[in-house]
C-alpha atoms as a PDB file:
ATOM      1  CA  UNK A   1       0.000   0.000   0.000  1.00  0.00           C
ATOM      2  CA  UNK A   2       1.128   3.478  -0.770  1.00  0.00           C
ATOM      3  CA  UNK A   3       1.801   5.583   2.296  1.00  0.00           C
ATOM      4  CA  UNK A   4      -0.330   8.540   0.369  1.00  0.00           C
ATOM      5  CA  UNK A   5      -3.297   6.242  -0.110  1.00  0.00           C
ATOM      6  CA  UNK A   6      -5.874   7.273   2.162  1.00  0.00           C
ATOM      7  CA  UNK A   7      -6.683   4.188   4.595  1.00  0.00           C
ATOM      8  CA  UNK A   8     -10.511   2.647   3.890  1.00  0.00           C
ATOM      9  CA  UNK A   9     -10.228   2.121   7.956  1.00  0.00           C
ATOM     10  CA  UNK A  10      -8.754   5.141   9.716  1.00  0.00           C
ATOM     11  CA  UNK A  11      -9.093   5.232  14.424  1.00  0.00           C
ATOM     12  CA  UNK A  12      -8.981   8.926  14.009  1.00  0.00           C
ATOM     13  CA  UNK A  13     -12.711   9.868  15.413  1.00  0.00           C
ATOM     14  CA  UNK A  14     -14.930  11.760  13.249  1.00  0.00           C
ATOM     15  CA  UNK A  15     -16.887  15.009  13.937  1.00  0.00           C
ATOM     16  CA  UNK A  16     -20.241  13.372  13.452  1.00  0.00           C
ATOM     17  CA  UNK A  17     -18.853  10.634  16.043  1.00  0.00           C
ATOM     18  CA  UNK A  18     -19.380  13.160  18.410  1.00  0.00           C
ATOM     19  CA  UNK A  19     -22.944  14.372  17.664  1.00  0.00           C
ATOM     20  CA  UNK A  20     -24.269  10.572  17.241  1.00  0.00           C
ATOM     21  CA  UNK A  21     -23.057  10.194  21.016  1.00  0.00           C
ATOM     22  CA  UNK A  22     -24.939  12.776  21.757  1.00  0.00           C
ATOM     23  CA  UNK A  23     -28.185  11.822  20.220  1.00  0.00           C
ATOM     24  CA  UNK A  24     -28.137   8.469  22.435  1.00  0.00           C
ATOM     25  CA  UNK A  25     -30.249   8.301  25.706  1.00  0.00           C
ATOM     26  CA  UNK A  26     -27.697   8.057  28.897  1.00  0.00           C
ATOM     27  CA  UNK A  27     -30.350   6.598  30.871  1.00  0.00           C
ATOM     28  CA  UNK A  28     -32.824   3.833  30.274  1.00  0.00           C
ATOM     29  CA  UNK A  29     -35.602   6.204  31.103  1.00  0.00           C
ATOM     30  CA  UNK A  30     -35.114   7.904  28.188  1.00  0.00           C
ATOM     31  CA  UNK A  31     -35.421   5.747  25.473  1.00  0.00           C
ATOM     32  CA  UNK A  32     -38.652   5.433  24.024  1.00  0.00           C
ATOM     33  CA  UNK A  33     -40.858   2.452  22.740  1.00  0.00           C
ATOM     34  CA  UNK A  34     -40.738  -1.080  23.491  1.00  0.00           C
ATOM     35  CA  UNK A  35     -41.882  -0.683  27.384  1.00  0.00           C
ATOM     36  CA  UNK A  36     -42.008  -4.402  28.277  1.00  0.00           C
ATOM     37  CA  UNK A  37     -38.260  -4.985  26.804  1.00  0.00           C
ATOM     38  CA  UNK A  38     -37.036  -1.989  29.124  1.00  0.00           C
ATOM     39  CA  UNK A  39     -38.620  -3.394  32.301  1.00  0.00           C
ATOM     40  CA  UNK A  40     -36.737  -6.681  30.873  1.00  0.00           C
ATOM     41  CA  UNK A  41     -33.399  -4.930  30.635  1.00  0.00           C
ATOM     42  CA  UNK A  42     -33.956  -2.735  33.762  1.00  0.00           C
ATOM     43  CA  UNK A  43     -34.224  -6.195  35.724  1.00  0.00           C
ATOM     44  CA  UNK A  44     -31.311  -7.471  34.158  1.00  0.00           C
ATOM     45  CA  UNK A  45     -29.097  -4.590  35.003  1.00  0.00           C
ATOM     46  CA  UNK A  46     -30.554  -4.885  38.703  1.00  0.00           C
ATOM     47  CA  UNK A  47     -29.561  -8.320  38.733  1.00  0.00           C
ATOM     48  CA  UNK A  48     -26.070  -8.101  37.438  1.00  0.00           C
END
């Protein structure tokens, strides 16, 4: 490979990386839909 080929896998982060992080909930109360799966997780994570 040329050194002035631009790598197809680069672990320099990205500026959207940043504002996808952003857009995720931080707590489980905040995602929406599915309410029977959360309780199933939320148990889960109590029991670990």
């Amino acid at each position: 490979m040329n050194d002035t080929q631009e790598r197809l896998v680069n672990p320099d982060p990205r500026d959207e990386d940043s504002a996808n992080f952003s857009l995720r909930p931080q707590l489980l109360n905040e995602m929406i839909g599915q309410e029977k799966i959360k309780e199933n997780i939320a148990i889960l994570i109590e029991a670990a």
